[in-house]
PDB file of N, CA and C in Angstrom:
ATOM      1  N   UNK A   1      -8.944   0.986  12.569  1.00  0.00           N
ATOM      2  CA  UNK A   1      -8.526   2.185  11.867  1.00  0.00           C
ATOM      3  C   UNK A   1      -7.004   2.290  11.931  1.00  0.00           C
ATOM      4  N   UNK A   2      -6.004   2.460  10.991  1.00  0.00           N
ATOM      5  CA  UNK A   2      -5.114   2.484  10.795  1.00  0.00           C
ATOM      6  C   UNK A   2      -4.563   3.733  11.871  1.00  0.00           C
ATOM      7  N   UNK A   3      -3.476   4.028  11.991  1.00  0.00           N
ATOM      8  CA  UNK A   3      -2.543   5.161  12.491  1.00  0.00           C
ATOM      9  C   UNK A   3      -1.743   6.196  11.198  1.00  0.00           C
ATOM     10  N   UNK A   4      -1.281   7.593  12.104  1.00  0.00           N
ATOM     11  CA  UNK A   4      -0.708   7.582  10.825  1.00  0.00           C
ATOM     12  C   UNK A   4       0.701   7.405   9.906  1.00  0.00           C
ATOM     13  N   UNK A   5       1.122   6.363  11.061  1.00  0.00           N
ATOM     14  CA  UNK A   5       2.630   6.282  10.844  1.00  0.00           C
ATOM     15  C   UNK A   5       2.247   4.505  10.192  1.00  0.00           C
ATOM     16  N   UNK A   6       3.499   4.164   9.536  1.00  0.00           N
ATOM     17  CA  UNK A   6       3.575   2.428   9.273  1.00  0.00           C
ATOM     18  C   UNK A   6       4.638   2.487   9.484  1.00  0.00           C
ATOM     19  N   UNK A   7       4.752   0.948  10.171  1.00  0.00           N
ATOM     20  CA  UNK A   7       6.151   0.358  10.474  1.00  0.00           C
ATOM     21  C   UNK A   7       6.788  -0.182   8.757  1.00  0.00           C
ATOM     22  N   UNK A   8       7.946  -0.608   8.938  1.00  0.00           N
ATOM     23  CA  UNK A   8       8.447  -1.434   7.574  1.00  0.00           C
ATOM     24  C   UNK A   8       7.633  -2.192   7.719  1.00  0.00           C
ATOM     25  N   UNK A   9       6.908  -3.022   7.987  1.00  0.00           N
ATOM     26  CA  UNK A   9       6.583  -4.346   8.166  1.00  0.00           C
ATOM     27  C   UNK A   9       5.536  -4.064   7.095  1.00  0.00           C
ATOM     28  N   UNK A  10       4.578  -3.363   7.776  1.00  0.00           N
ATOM     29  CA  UNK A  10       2.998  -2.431   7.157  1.00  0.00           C
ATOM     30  C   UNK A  10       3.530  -2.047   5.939  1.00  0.00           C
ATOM     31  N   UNK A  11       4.249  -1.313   5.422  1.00  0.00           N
ATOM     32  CA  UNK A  11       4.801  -1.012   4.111  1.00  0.00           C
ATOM     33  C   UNK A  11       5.433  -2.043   3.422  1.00  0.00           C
ATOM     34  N   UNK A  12       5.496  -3.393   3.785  1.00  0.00           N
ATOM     35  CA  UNK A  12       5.686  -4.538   2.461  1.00  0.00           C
ATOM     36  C   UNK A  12       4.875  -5.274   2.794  1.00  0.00           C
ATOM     37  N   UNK A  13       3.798  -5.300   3.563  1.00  0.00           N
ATOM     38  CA  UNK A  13       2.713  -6.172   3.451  1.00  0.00           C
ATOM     39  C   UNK A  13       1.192  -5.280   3.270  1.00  0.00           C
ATOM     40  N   UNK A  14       1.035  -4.859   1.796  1.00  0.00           N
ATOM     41  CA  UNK A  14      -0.029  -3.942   1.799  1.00  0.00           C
ATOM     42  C   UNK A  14      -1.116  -4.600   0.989  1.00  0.00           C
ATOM     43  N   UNK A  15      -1.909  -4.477   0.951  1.00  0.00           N
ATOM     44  CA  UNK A  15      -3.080  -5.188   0.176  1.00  0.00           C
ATOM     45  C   UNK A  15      -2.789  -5.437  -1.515  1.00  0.00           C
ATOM     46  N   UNK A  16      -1.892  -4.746  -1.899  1.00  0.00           N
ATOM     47  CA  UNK A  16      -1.668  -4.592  -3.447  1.00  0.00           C
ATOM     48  C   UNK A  16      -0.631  -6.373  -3.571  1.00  0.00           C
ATOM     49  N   UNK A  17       0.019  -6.191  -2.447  1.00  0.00           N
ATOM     50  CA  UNK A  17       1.131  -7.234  -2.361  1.00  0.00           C
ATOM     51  C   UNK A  17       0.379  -8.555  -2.115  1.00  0.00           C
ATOM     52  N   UNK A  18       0.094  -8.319  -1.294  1.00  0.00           N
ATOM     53  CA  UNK A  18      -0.897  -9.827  -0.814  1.00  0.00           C
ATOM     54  C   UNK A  18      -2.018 -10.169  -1.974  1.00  0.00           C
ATOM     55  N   UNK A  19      -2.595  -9.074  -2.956  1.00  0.00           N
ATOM     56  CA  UNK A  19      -2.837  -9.776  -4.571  1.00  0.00           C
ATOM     57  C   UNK A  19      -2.048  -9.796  -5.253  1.00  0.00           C
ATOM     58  N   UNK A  20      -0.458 -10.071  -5.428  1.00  0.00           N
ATOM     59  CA  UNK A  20      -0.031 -10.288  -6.375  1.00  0.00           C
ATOM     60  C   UNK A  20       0.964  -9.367  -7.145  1.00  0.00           C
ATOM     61  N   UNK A  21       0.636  -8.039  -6.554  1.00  0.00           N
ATOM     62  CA  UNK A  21       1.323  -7.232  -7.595  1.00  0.00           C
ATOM     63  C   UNK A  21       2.606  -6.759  -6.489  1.00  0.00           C
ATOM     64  N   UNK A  22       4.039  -6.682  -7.817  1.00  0.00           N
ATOM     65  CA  UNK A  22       4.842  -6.816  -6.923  1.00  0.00           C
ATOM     66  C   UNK A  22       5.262  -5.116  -6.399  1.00  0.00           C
ATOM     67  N   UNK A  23       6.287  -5.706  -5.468  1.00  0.00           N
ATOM     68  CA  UNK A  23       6.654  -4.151  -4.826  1.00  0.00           C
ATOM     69  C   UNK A  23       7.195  -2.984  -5.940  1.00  0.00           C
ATOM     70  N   UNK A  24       8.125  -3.647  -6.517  1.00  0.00           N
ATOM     71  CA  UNK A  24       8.245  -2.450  -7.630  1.00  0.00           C
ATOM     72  C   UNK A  24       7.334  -1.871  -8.747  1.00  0.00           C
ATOM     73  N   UNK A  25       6.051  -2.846  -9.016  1.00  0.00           N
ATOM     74  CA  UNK A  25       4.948  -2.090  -9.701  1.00  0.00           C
ATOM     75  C   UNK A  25       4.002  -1.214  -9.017  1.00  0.00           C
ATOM     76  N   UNK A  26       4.003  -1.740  -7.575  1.00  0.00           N
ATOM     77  CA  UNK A  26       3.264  -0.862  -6.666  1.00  0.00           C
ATOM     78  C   UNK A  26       3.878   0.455  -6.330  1.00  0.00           C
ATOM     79  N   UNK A  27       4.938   0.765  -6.339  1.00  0.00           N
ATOM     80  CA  UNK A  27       6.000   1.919  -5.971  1.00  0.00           C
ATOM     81  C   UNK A  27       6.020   2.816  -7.452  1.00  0.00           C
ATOM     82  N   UNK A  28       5.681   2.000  -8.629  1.00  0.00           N
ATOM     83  CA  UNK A  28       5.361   2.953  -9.640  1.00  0.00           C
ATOM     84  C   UNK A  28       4.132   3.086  -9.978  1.00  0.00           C
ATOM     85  N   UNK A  29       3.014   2.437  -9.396  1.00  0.00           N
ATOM     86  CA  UNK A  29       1.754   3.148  -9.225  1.00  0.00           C
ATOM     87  C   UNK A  29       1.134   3.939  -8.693  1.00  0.00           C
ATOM     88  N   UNK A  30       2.081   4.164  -7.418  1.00  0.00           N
ATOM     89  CA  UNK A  30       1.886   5.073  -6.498  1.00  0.00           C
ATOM     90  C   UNK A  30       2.620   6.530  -6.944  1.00  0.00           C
ATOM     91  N   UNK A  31       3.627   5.909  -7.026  1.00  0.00           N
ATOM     92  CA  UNK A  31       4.182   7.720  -8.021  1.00  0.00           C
ATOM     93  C   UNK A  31       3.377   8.252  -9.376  1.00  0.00           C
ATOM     94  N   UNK A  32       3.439   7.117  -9.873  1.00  0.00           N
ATOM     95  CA  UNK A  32       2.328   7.861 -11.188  1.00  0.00           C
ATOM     96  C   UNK A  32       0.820   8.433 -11.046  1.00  0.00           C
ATOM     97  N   UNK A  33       0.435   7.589  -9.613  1.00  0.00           N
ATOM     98  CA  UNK A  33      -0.821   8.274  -9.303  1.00  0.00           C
ATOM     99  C   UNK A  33      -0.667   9.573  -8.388  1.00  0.00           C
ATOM    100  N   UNK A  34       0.239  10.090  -7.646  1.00  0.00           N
ATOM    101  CA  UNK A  34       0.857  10.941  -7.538  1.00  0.00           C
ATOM    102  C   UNK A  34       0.891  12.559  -8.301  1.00  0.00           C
ATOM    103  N   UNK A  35       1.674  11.763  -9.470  1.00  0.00           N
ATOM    104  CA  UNK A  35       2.254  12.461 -10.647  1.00  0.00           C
ATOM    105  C   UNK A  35       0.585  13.220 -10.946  1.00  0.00           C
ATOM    106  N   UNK A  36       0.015  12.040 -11.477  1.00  0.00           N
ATOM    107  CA  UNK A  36      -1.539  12.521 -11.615  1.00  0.00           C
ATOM    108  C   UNK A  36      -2.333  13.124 -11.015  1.00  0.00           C
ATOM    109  N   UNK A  37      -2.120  13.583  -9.582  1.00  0.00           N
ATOM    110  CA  UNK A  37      -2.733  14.167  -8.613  1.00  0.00           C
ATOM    111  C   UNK A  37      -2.078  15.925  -8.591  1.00  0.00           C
ATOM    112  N   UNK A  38      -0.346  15.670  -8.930  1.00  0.00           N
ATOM    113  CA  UNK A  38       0.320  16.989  -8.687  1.00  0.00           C
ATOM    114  C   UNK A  38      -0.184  17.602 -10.016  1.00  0.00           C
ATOM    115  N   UNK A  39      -0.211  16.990 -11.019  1.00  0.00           N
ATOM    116  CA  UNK A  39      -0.834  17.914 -12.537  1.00  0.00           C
ATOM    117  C   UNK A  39      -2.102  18.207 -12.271  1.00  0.00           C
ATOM    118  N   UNK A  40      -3.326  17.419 -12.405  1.00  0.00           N
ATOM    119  CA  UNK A  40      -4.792  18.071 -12.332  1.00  0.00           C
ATOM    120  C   UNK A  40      -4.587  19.015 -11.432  1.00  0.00           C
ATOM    121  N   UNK A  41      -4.343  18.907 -10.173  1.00  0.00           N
ATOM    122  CA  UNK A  41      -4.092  19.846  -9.398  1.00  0.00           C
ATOM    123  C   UNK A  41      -3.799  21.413  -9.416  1.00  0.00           C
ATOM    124  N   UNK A  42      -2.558  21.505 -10.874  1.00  0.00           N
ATOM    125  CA  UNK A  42      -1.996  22.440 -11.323  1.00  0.00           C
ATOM    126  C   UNK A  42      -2.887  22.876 -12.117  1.00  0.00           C
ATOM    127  N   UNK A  43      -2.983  22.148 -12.684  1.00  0.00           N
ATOM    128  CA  UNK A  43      -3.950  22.524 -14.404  1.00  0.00           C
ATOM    129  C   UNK A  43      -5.806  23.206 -13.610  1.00  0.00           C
ATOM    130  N   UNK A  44      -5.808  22.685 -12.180  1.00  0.00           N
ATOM    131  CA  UNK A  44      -7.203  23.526 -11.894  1.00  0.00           C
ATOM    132  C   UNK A  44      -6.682  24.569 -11.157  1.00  0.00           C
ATOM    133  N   UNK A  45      -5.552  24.913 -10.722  1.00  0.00           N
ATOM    134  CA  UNK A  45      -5.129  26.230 -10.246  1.00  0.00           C
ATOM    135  C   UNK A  45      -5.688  25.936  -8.440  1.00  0.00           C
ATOM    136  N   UNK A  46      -5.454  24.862  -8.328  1.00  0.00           N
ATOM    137  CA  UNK A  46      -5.365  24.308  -6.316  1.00  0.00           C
ATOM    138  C   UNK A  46      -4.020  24.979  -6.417  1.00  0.00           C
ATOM    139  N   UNK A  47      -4.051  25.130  -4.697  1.00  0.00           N
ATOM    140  CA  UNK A  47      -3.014  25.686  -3.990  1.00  0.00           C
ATOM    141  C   UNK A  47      -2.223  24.664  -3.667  1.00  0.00           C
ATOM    142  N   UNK A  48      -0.833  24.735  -3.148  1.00  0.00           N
ATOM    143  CA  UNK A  48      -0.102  23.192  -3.298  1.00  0.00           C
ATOM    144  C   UNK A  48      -0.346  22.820  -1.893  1.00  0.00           C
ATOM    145  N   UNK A  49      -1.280  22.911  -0.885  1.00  0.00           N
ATOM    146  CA  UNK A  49      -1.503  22.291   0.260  1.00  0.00           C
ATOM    147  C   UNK A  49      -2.505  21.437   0.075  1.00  0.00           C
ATOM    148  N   UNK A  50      -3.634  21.800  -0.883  1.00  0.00           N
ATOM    149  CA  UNK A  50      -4.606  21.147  -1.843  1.00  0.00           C
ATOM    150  C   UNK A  50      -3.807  19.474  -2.237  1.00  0.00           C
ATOM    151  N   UNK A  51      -3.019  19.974  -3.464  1.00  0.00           N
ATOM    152  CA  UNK A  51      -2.403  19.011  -4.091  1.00  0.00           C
ATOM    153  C   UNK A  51      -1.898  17.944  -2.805  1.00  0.00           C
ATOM    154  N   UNK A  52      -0.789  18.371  -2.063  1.00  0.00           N
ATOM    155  CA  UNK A  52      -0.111  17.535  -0.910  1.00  0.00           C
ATOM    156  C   UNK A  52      -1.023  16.671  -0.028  1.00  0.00           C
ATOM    157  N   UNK A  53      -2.367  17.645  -0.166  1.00  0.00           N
ATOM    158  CA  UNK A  53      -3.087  16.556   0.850  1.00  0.00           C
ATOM    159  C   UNK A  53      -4.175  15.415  -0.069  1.00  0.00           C
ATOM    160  N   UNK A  54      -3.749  15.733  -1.146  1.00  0.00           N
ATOM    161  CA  UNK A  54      -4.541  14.734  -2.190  1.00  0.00           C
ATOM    162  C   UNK A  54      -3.594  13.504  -2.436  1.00  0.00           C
ATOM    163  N   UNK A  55      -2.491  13.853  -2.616  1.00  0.00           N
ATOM    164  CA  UNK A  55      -1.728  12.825  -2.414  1.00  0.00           C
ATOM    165  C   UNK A  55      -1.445  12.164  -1.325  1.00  0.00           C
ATOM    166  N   UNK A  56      -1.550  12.319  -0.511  1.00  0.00           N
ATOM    167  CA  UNK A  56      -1.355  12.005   1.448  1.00  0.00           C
ATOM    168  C   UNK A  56      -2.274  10.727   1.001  1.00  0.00           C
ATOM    169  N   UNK A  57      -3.693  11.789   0.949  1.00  0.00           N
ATOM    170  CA  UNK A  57      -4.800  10.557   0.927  1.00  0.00           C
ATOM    171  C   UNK A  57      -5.139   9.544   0.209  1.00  0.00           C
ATOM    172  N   UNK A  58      -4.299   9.472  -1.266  1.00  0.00           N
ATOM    173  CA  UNK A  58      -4.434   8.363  -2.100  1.00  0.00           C
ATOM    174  C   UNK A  58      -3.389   7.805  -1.585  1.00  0.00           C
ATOM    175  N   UNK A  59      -1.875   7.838  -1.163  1.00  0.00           N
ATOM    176  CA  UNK A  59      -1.254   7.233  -0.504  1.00  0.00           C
ATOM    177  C   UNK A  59      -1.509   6.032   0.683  1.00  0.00           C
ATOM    178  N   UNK A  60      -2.394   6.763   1.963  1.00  0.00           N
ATOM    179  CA  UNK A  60      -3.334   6.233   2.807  1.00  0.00           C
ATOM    180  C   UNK A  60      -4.239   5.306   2.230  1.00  0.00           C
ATOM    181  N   UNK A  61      -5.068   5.632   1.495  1.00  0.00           N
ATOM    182  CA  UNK A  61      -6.215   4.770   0.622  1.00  0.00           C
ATOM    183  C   UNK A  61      -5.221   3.571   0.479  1.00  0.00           C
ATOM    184  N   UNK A  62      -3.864   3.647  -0.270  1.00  0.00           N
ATOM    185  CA  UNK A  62      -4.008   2.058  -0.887  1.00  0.00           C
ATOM    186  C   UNK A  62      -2.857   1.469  -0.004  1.00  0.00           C
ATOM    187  N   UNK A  63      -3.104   2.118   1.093  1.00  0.00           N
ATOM    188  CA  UNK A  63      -2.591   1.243   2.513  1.00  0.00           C
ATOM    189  C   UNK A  63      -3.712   0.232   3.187  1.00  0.00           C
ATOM    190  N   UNK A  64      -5.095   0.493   2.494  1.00  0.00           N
ATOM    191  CA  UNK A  64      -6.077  -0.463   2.713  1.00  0.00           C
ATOM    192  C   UNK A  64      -6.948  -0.708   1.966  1.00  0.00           C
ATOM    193  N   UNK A  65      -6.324  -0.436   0.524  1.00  0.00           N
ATOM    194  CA  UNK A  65      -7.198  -1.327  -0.335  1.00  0.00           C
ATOM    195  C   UNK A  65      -6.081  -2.055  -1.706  1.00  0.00           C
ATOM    196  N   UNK A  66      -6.728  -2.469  -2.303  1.00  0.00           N
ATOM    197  CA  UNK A  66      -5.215  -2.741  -3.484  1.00  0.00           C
ATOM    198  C   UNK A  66      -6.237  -2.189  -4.529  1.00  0.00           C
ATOM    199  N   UNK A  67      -4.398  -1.894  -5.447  1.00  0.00           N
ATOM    200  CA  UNK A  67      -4.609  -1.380  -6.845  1.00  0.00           C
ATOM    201  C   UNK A  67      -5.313  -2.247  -7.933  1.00  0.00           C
ATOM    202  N   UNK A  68      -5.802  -3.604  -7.534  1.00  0.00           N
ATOM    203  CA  UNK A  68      -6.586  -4.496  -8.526  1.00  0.00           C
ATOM    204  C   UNK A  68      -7.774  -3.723  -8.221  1.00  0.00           C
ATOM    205  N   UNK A  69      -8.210  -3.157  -7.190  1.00  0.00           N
ATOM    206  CA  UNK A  69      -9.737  -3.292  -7.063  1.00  0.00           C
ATOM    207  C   UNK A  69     -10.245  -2.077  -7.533  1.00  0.00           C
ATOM    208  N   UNK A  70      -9.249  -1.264  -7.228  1.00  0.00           N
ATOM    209  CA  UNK A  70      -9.438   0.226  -7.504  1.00  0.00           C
ATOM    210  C   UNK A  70      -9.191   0.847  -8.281  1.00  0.00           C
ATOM    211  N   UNK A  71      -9.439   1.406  -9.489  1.00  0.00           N
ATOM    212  CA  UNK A  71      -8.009   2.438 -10.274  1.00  0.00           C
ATOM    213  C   UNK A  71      -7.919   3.518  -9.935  1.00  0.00           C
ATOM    214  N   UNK A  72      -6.411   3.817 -10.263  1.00  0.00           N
ATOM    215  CA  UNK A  72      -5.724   4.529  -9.248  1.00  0.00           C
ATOM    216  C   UNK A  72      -5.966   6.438 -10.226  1.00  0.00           C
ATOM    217  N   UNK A  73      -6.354   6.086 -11.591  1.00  0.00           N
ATOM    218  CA  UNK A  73      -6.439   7.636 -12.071  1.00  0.00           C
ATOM    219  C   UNK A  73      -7.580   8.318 -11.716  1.00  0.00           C
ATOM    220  N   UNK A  74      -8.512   7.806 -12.490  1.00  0.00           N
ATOM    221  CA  UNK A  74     -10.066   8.846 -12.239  1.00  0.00           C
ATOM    222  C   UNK A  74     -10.644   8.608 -11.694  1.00  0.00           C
ATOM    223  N   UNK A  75     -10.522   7.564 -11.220  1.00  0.00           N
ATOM    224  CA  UNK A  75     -11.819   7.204  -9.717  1.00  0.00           C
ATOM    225  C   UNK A  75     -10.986   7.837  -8.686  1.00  0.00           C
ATOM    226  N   UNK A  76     -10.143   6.717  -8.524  1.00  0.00           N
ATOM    227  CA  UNK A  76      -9.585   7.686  -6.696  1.00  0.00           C
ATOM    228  C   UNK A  76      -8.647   8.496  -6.894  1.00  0.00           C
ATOM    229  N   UNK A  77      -8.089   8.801  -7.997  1.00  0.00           N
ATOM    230  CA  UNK A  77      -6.888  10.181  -7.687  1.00  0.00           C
ATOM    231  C   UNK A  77      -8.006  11.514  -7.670  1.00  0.00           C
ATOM    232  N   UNK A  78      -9.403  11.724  -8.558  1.00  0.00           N
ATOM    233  CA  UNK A  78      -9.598  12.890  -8.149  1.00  0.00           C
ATOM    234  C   UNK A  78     -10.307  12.817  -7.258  1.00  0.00           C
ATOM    235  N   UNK A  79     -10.932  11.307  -6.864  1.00  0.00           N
ATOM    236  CA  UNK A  79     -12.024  11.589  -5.196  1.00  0.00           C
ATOM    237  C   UNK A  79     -10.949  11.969  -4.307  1.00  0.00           C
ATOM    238  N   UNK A  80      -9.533  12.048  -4.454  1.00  0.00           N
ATOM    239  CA  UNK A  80      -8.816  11.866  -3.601  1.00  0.00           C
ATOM    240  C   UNK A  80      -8.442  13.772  -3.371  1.00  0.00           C
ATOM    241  N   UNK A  81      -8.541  14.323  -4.666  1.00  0.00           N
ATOM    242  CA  UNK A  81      -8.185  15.349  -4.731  1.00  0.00           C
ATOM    243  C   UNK A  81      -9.032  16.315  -4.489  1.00  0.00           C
ATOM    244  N   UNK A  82     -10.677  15.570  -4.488  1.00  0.00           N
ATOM    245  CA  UNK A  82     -11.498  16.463  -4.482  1.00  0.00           C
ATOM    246  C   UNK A  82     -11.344  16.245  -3.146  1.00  0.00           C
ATOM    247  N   UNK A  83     -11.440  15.304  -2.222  1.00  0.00           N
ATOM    248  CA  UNK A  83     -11.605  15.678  -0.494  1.00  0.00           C
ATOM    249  C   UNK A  83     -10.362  16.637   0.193  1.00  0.00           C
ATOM    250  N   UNK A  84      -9.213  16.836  -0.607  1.00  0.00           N
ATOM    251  CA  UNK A  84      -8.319  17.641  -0.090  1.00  0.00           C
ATOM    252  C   UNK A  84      -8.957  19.240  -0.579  1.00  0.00           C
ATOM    253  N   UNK A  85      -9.256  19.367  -1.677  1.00  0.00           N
ATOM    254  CA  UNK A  85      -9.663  20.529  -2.240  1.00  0.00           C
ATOM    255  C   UNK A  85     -10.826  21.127  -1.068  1.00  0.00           C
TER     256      UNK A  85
END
């Protein structure tokens, strides 16, 4: 089970990297899935501790899985949002 801190090391060797995809597409998948988490969020009228911890947890998530396997909008941004909700 992971911790909840990462060293640098842990943050350029993440599962997205080790398939292939590089650091700067991963750093804009992660904000855009983000992005996608802070809007639905808004648009259902969550409180922003809601939102923050939806993002925490899709953050976490693809610290152990990669973005090939998963997509990052409607599958896990709102499972992500619904377990913070």
């Amino acid at each position: 089970m992971p911790t909840w801190y990462f060293d640098k090391k842990q943050l350029k060797s993440t599962p997205s990297y080790s398939e292939g995809i590089k650091t700067e597409a991963e750093k804009k998948y992660r904000s855009d899935g983000a992005k996608f988490i802070m809007n639905l969020g808004a648009k259902m009228g969550l409180r922003h501790l809601s939102i923050a911890s939806g993002a925490l947890y899709f953050h976490r998530f693809y610290m152990c899985h990669s973005f090939k396997k998963f997509p990052r909008y409607h599958l896990t941004g709102c499972a992500c949002l619904f377990l913070a909700g």
